[in-house]
Protein backbone atom coordinates (compact mmCIF):
# COMPACT_ATOMS: atom_id res chain seq x y z
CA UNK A 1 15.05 -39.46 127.18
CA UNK A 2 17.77 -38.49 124.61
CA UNK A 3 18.95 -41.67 124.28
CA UNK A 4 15.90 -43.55 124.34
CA UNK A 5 15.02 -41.27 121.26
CA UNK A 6 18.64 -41.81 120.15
CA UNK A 7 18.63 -45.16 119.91
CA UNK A 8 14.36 -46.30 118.38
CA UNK A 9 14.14 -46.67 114.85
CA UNK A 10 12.15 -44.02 114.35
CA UNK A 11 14.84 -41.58 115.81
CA UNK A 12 17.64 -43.42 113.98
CA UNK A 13 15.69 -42.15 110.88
CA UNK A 14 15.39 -38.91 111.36
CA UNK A 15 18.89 -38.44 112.63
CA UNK A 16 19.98 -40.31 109.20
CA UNK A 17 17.76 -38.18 107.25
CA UNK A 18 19.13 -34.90 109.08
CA UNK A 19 22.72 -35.81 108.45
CA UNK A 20 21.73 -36.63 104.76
CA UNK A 21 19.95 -33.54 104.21
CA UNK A 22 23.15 -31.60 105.62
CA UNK A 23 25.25 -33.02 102.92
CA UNK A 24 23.24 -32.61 100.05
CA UNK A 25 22.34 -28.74 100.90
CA UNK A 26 25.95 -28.37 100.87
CA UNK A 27 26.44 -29.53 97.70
CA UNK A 28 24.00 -27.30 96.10
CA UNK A 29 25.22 -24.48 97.92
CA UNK A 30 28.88 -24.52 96.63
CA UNK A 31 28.42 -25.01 93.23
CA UNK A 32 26.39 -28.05 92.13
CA UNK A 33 22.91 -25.87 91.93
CA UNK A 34 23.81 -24.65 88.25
CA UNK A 35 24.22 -27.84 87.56
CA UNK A 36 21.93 -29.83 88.35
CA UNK A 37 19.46 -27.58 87.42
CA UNK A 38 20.62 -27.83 84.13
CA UNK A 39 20.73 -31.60 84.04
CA UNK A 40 17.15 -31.38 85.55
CA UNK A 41 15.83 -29.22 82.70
CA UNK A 42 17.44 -31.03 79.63
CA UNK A 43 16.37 -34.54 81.32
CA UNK A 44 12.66 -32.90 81.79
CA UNK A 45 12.78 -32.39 78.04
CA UNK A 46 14.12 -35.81 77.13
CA UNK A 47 11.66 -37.62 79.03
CA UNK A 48 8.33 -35.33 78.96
CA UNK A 49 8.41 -34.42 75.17
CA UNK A 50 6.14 -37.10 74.41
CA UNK A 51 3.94 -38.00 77.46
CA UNK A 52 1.55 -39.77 76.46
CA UNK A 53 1.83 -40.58 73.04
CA UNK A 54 2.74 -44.64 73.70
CA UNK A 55 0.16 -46.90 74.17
CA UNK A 56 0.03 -49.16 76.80
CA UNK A 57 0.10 -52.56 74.38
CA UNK A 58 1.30 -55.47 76.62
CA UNK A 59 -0.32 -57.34 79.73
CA UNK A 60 2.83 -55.78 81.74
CA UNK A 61 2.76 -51.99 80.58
CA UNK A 62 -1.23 -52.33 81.50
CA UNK A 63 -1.30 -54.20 84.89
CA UNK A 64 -0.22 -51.22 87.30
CA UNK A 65 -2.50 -48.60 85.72
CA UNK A 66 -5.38 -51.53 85.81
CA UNK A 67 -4.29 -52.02 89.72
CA UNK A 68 -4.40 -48.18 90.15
CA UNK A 69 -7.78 -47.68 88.74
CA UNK A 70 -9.06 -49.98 91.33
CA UNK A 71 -8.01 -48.34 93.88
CA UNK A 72 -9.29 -45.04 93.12
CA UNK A 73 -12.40 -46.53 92.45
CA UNK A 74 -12.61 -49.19 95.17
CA UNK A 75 -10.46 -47.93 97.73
CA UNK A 76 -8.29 -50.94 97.49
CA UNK A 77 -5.00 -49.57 98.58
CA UNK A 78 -3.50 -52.57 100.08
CA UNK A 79 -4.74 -55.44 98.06
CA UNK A 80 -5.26 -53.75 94.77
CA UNK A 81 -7.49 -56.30 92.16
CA UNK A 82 -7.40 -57.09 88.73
CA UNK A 83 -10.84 -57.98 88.16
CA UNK A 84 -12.24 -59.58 91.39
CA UNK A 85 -8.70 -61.16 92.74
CA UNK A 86 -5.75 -59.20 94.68
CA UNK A 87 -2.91 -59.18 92.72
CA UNK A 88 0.06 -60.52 95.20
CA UNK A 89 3.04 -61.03 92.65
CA UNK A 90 4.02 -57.86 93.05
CA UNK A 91 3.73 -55.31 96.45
CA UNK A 92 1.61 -52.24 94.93
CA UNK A 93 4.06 -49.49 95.75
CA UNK A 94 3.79 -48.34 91.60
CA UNK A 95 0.34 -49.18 91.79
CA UNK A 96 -0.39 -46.49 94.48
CA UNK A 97 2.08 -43.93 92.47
CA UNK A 98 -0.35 -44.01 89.79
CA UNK A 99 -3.38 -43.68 91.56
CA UNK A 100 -1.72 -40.41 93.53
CA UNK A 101 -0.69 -38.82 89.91
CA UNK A 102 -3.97 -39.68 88.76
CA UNK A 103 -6.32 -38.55 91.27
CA UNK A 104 -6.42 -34.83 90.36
CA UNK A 105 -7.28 -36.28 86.74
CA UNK A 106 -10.15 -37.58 87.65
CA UNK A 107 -8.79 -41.23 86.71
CA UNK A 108 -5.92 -43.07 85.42
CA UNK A 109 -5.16 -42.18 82.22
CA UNK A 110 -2.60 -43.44 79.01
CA UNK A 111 -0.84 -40.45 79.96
CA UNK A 112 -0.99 -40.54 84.28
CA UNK A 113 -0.34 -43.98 83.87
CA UNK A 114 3.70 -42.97 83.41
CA UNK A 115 4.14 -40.03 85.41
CA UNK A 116 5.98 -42.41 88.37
CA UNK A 117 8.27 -43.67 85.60
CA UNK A 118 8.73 -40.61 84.12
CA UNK A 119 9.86 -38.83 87.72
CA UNK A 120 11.83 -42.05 88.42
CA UNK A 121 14.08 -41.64 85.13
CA UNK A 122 14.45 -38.07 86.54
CA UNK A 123 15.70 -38.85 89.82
CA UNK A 124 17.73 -41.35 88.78
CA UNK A 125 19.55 -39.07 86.34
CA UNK A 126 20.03 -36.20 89.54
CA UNK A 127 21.02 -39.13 92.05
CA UNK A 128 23.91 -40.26 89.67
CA UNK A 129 25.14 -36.59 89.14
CA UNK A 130 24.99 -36.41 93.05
CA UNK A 131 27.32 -39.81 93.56
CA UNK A 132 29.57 -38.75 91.24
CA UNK A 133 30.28 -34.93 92.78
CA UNK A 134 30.23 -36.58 95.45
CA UNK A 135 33.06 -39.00 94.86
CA UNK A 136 34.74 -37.58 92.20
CA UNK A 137 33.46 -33.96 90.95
CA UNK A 138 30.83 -31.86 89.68
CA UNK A 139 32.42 -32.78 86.11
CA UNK A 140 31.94 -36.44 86.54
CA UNK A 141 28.20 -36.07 88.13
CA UNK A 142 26.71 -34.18 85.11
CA UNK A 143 28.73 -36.20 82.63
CA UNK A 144 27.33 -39.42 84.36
CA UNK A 145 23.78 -38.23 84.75
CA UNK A 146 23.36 -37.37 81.36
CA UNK A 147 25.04 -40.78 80.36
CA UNK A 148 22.57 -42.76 82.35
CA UNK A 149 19.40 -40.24 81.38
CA UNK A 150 20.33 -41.29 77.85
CA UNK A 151 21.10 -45.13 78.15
CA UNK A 152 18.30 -46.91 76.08
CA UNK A 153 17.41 -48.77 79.10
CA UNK A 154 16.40 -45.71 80.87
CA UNK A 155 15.26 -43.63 78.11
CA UNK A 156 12.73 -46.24 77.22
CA UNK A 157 11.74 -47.70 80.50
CA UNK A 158 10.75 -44.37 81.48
CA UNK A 159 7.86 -44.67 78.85
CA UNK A 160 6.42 -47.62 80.30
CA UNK A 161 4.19 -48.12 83.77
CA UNK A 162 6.10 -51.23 85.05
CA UNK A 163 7.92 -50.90 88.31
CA UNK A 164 11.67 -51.87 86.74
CA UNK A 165 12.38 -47.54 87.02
CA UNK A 166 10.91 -47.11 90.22
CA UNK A 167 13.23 -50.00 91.61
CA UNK A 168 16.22 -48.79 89.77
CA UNK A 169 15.66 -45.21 91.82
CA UNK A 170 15.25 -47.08 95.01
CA UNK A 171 18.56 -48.57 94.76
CA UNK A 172 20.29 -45.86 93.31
CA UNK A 173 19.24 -44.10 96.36
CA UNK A 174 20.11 -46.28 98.41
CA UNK A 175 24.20 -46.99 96.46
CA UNK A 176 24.12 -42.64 97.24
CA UNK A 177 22.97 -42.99 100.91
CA UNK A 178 25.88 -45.75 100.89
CA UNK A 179 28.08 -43.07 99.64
CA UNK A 180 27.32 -40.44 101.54
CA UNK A 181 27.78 -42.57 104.84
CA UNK A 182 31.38 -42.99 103.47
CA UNK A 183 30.65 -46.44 102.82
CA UNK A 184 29.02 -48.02 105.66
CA UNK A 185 31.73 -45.67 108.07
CA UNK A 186 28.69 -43.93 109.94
CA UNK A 187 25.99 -46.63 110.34
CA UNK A 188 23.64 -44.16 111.70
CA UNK A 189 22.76 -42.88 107.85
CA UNK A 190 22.86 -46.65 106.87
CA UNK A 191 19.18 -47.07 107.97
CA UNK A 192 18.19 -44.39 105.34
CA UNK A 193 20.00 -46.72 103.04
CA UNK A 194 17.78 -49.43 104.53
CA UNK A 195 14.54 -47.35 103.98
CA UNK A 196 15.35 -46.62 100.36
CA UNK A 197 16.05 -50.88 100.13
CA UNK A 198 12.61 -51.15 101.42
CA UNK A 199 11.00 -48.99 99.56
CA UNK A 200 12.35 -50.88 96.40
CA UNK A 201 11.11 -54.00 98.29
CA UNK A 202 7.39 -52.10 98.04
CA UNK A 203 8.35 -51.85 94.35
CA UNK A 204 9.21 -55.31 93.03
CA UNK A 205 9.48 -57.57 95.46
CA UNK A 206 13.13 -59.18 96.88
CA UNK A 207 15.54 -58.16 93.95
CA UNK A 208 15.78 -54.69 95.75
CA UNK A 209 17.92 -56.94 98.27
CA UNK A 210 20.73 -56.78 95.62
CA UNK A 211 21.45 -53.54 96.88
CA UNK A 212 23.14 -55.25 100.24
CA UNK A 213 25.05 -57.79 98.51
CA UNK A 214 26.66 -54.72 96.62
CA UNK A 215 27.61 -53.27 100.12
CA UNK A 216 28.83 -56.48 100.89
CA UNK A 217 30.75 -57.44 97.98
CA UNK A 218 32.15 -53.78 98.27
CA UNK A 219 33.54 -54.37 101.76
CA UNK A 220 35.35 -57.60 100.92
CA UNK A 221 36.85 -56.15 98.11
CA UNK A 222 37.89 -52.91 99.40
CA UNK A 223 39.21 -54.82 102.96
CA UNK A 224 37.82 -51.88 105.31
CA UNK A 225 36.80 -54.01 108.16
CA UNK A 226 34.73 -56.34 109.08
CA UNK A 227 31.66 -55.83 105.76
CA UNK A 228 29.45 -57.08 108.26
CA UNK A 229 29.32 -53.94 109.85
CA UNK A 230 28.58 -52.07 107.36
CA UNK A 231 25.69 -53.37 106.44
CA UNK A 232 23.92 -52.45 109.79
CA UNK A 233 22.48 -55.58 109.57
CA UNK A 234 20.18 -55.61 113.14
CA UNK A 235 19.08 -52.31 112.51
CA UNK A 236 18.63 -52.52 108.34
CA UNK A 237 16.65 -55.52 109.03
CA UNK A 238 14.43 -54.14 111.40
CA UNK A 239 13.86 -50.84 108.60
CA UNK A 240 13.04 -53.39 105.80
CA UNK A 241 10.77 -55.60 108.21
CA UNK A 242 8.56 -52.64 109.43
CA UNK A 243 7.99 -51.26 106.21
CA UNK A 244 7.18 -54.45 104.18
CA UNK A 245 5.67 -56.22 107.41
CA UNK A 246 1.86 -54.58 107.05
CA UNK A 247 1.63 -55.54 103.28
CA UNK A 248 3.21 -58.91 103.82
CA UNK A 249 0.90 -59.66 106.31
CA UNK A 250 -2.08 -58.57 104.64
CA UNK A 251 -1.38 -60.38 101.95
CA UNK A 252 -0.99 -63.82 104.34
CA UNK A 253 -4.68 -63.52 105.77
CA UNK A 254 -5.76 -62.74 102.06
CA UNK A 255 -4.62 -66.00 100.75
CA UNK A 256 -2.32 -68.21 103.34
CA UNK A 257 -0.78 -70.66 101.66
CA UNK A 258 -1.32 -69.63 98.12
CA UNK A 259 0.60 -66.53 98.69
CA UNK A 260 3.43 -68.36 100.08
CA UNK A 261 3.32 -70.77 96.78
CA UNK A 262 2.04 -68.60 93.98
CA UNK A 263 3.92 -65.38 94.81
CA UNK A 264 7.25 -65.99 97.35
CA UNK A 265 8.13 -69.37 96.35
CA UNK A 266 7.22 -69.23 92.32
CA UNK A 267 7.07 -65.70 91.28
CA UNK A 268 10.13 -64.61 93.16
CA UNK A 269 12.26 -67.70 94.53
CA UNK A 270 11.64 -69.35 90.98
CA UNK A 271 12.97 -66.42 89.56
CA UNK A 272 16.50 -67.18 90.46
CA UNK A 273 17.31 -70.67 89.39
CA UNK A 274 21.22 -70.52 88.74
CA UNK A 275 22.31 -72.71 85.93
CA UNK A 276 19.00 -73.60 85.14
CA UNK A 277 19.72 -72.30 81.39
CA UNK A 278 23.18 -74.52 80.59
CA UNK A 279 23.56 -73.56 76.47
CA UNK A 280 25.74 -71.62 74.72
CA UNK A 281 23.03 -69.28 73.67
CA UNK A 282 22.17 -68.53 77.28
CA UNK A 283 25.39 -68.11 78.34
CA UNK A 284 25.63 -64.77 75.29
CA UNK A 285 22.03 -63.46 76.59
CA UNK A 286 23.16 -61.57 79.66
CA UNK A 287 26.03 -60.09 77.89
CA UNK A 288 23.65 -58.54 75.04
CA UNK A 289 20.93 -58.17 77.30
CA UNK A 290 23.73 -55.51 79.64
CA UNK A 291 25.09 -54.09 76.64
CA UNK A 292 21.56 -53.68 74.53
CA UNK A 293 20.45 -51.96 77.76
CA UNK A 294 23.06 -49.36 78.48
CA UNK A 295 23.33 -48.63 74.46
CA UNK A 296 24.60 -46.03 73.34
CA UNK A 297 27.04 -46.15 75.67
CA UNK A 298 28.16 -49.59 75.42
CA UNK A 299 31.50 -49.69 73.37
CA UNK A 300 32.80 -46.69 75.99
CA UNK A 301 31.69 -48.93 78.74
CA UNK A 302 33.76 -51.77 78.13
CA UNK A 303 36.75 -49.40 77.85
CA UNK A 304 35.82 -47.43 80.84
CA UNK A 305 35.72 -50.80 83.01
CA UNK A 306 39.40 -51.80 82.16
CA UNK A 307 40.74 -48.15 82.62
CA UNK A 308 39.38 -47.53 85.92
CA UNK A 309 40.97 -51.15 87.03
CA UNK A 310 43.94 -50.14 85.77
CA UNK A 311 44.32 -47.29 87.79
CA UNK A 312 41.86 -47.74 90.52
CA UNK A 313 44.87 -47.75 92.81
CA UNK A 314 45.23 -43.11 91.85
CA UNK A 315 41.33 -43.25 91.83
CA UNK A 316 39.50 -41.98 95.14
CA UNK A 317 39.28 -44.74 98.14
CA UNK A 318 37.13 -47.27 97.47
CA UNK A 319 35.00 -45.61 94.40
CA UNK A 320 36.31 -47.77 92.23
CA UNK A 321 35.77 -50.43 93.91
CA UNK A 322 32.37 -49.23 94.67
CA UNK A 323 31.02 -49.13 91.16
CA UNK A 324 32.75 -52.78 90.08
CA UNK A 325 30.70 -54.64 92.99
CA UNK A 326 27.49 -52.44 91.69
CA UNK A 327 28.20 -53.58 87.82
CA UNK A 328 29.31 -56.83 88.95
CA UNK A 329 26.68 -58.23 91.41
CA UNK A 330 23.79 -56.48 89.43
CA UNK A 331 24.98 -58.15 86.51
CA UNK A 332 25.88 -61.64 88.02
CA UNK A 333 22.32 -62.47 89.81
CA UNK A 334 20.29 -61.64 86.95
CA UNK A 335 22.89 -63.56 84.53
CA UNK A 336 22.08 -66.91 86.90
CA UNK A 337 18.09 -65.94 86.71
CA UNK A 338 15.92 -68.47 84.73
CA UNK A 339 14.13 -65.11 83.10
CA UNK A 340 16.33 -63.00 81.15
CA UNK A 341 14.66 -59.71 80.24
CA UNK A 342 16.88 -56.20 79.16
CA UNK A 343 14.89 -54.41 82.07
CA UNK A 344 16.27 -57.06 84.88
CA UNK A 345 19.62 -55.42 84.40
CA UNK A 346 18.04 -51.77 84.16
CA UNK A 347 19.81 -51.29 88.30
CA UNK A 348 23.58 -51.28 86.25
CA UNK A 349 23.02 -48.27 84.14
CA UNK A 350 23.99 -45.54 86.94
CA UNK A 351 27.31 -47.59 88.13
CA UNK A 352 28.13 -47.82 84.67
CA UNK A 353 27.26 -44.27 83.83
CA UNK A 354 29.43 -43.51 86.11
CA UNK A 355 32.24 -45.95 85.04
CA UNK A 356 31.77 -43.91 81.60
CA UNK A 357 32.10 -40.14 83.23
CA UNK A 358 35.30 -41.09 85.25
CA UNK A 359 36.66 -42.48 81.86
CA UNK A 360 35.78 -39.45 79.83
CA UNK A 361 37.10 -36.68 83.14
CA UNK A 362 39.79 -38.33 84.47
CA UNK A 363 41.49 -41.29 82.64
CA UNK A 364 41.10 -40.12 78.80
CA UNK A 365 43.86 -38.69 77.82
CA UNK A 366 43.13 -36.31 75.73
CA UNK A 367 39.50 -34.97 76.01
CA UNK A 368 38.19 -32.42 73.90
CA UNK A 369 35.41 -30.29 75.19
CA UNK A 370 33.47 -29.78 71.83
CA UNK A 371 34.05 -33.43 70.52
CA UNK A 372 31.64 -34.52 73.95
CA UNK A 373 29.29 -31.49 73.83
CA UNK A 374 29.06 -32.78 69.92
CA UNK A 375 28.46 -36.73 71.06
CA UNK A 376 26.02 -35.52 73.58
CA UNK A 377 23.99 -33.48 70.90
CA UNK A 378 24.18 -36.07 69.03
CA UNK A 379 23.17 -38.83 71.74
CA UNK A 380 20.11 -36.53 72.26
CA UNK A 381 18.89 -35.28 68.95
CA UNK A 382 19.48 -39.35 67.94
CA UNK A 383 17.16 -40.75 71.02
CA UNK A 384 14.36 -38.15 70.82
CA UNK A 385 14.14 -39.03 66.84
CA UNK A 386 14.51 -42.56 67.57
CA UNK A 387 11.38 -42.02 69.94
CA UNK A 388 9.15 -40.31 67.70
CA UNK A 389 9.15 -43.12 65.05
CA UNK A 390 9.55 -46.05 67.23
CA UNK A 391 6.40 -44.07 69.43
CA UNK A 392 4.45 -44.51 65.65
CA UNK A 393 5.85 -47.82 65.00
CA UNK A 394 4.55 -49.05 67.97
CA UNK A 395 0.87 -47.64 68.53
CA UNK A 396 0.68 -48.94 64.60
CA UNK A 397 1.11 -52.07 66.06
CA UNK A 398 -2.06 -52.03 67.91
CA UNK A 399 -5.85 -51.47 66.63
CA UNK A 400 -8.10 -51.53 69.77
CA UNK A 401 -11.24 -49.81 67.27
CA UNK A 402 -13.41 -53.10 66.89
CA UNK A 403 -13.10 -54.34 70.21
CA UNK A 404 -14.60 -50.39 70.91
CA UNK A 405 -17.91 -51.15 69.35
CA UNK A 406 -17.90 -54.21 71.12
CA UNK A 407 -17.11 -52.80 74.46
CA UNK A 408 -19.49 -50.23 73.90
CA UNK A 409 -22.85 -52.43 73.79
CA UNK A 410 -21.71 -53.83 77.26
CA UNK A 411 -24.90 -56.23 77.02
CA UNK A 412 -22.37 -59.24 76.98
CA UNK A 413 -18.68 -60.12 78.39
CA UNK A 414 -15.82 -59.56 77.15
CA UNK A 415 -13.02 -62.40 76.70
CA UNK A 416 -9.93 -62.84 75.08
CA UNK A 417 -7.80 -65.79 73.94
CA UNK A 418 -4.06 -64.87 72.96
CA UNK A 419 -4.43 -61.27 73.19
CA UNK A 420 -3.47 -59.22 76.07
CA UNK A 421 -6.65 -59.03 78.18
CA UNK A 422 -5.83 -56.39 80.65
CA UNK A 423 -4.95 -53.93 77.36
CA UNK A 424 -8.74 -54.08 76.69
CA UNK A 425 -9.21 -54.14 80.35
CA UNK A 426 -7.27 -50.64 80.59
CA UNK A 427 -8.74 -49.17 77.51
CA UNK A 428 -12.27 -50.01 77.71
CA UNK A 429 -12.18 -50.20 81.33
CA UNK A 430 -14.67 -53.11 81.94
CA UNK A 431 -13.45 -56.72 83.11
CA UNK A 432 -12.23 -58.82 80.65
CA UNK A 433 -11.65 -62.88 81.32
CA UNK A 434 -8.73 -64.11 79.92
CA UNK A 435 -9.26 -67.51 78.24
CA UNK A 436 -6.82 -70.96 78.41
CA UNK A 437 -6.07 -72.12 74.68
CA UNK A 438 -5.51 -75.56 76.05
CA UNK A 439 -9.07 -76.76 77.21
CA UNK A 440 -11.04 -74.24 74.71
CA UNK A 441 -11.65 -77.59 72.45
CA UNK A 442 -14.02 -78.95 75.11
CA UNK A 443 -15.17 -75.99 76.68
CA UNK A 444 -18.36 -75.02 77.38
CA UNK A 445 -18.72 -71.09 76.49
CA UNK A 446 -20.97 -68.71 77.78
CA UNK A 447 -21.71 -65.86 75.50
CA UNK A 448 -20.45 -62.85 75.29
CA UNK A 449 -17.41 -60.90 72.90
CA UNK A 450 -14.19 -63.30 72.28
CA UNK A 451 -11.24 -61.44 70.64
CA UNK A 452 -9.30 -64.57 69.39
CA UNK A 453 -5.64 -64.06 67.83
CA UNK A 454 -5.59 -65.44 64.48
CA UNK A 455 -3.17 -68.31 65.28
CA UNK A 456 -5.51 -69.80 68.28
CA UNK A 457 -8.51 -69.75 66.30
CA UNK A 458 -7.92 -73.50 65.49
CA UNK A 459 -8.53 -74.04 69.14
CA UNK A 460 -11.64 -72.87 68.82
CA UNK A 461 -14.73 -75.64 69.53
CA UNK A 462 -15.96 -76.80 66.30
CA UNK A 463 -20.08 -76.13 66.13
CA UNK A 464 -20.08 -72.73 68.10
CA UNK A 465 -21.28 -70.17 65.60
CA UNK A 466 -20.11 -66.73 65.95
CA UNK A 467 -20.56 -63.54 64.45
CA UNK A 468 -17.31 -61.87 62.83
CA UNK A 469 -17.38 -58.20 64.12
CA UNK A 470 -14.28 -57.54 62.74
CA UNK A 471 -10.39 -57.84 63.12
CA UNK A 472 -7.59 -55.74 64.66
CA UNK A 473 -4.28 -56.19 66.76
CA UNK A 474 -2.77 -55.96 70.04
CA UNK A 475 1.53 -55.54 70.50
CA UNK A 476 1.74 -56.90 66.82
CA UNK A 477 -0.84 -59.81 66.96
CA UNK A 478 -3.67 -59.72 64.74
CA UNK A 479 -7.22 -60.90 66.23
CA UNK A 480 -10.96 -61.54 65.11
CA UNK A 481 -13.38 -59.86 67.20
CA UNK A 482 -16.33 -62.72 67.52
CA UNK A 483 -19.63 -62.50 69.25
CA UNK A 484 -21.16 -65.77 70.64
CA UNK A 485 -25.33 -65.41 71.18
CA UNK A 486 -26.87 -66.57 74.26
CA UNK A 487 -27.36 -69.53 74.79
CA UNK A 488 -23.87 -70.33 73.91
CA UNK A 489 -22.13 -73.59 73.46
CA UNK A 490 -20.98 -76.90 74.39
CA UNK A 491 -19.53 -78.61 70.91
CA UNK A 492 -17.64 -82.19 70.80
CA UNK A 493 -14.96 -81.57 69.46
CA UNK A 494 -12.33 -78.36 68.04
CA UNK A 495 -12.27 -77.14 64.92
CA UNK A 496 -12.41 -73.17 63.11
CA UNK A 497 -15.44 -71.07 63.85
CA UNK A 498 -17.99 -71.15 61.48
CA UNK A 499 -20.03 -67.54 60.32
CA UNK A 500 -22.80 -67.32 61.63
């Protein structure tokens, strides 16, 4: 019976999870509790000081909290819609964090909308300070979690209801479950590593996977037997398959084919198109893209990488090591992605916090204490001022108030062309049909509310008079709000609208 138990997935986990639990109470109960306590409360400030005060102003800072309202309202938990279709890009694990942090509200909220990424920011922040007591000292843990709680591309992700932060948790959980195993050496605890992959799976889809090709890379550059091995690969695989298998499959008999087309072979296998961008000014993007993210850290990071090669060989086993493969693979499979965004490379800032706080402990030579509490003051006072005008800047970029009165007849439908539709969706939380520029010339239109950005008006069809309601913008693009009487239109050819 033992080893049955022993030996099932389900006992493999909780073993892991024991053993893992062991080592981090013993951390906290030598000296680390002062600590990260600390770190805890002066993160909590940096992140919560301004919950909700950002609107949500973009199609991708809106879709999660539109995908959590409904499931509290529908009960949609697995195939969460945005209007009437599931939305299969992306698995819903942020999507049901919402909806969790928003059911005591009563609803999802501009404020419950963030809590996830909020928490995530945290935990990344106390799972970097853990890696680095861990490998190196308490020092180097607090130094590093503050570095990476204060790298613009946490800092500002935090602030935003995309599932970039909750992935960048998931595998830094799983690089300290890595760790803690002593790098692969007890595969037992590997299959926690596993979960924590899978759970990042849950979260965006296959680039949590990156988190194996950093074990792997690791073990061929640190030559301690076969890397294979260390990856657990049987058991891993079986982890990853039985938590992503019910979702996965659910979202076959939803759509068949067209999930295999639209979201695993163009959404995520599309994704990653090495060399599909051969220009010089593609080549620069994921070098300011990596150093833009981990700002304002970046000048000390470039340093910090050719110290700790230099003398990786008086640096713990394999830590070294360990954090290059992290920087280096993260950094290398987005570099050779057709999309480039900053928050693609958002899974490098904790490696190369970390990179930093071994610099600054152990291979400066001369530190001063008061010259880094004075750069971290600074760092701090800096971001949270930075936030409160770039908080103004941006809500002054958006002016939802005439698409309100609009909304608020609700006797016809609501459309948009050019302006993020699931922002009004979110806001004045009724559908709203998103509208092709290209075949709006021809189109037959049935009535109802069109906010049209200023530069598509020309596509509008020539003959359909509208009322003007008004104007506003959305993210920085200025719209007309029009309303189009029953019976509507079918005009000839395109031209501007006429008043009507």
């Amino acid at each position: 019976m033992r080893s049955s138990v022993a030996t099932s997935p389900s006992g493999f986990i909780r073993l892991a999870s024991r053993k893992f639990r062991g080592t981090v109470e013993m951390a906290l109960e030598r000296d680390g509790l002062r600590g990260v306590l600390a770190l805890g409360g002066v993160g909590a400030l940096l992140l919560f000081f301004d919950v909700g005060a950002r609107v949500l102003a973009s199609n991708d800072e809106a879709r999660f909290a539109v995908l959590a309202r409904d499931i509290l309202r529908h009960g949609t938990w697995l195939l969460p819609r945005l209007g009437d279709t599931p939305y299969l890009n992306k698995p819903p694990l942020v999507a049901w964090l919402i909806a969790l942090v928003s059911w005591p509200a009563g609803g999802v909220t501009q404020s419950t909308a963030i809590w996830p990424s909020l928490a995530a920011a945290l935990g990344i922040a106390l799972v970097t300070w853990w890696i680095g007591r861990r490998l190196w000292d308490q020092a180097v843990g607090l130094t590093a979690g503050f570095v990476v709680l204060t790298m613009h591309g946490v800092f500002t992700q935090a602030r935003t209801a995309m599932p970039d932060i909750v992935l960048c948790l998931a595998m830094t959980g799983a690089m300290a479950v890595f760790v803690g195993s002593d790098f692969g050496a007890r595969p037992r605890l590997m299959l926690l590593c596993h979960l924590f992959l899978a759970l990042g799976f849950l979260a965006k889809g296959p680039a949590a996977l990156l988190g194996l090709v950093v074990i792997a890379v690791h073990g061929l550059v640190a030559r301690e037997g076969p890397w294979w091995r260390r990856l657990a690969p049987l058991q891993g695989a079986g982890i990853i398959v039985l938590v992503v298998a019910p979702w996965w499959l659910i979202a076959m008999s939803s759509r068949g084919s067209g999930f295999v087309h639209d979201t695993v072979v163009t959404d995520w296998l599309q994704w990653f198109e090495p060399f599909a961008r051969l220009n010089p000014r593609a080549l620069l993007t994921p070098f300011e893209q990596t150093l833009a993210i981990v700002l304002p850290w970046s000048p000390l990071l470039l340093i910090a990488v050719v110290a700790a090669v230099r003398a990786r060989h008086r640096m713990p086993a394999g830590a070294v090591a360990f954090l290059l493969a992290w920087l280096g693979v993260v950094f290398a499979v987005v570099a050779l992605s057709s999309q480039q965004r900053m928050r693609y490379y958002l899974p490098l800032c904790p490696a190369a916090a970390l990179l930093v706080a071994v610099w600054y402990h152990h291979l400066l030579t001369r530190r001063h204490a008061v010259v880094g509490w004075a750069a971290a003051a600074a760092v701090a006072i800096g971001l949270v001022t930075w936030q409160v005008r770039d908080d103004a800047r941006h809500n002054a970029a958006t002016d939802l108030r005439t698409i309100g009165v609009a909304s608020a007849q609700g006797d016809l439908p609501l459309y948009t062309l050019g302006v993020p539709n699931l922002v009004a969706a979110f806001y004045f939380d009724r559908p709203v049909l998103a509208l092709d520029a290209e075949p709006m010339a021809q189109a037959r239109l049935a009535p109802g509310y069109f906010i049209v950005e200023e530069h598509a008006l020309a596509r509008w069809p020539a003959g359909c008079a509208v009322d003007r309601l008004g104007d506003g913008a959305a993210n920085g693009r200025r719209f007309l709000v029009l309303r189009l009487a029953p019976p509507g239109c079918r005009p000839p050819t395109g031209g501007v609208p006429s008043a009507g």
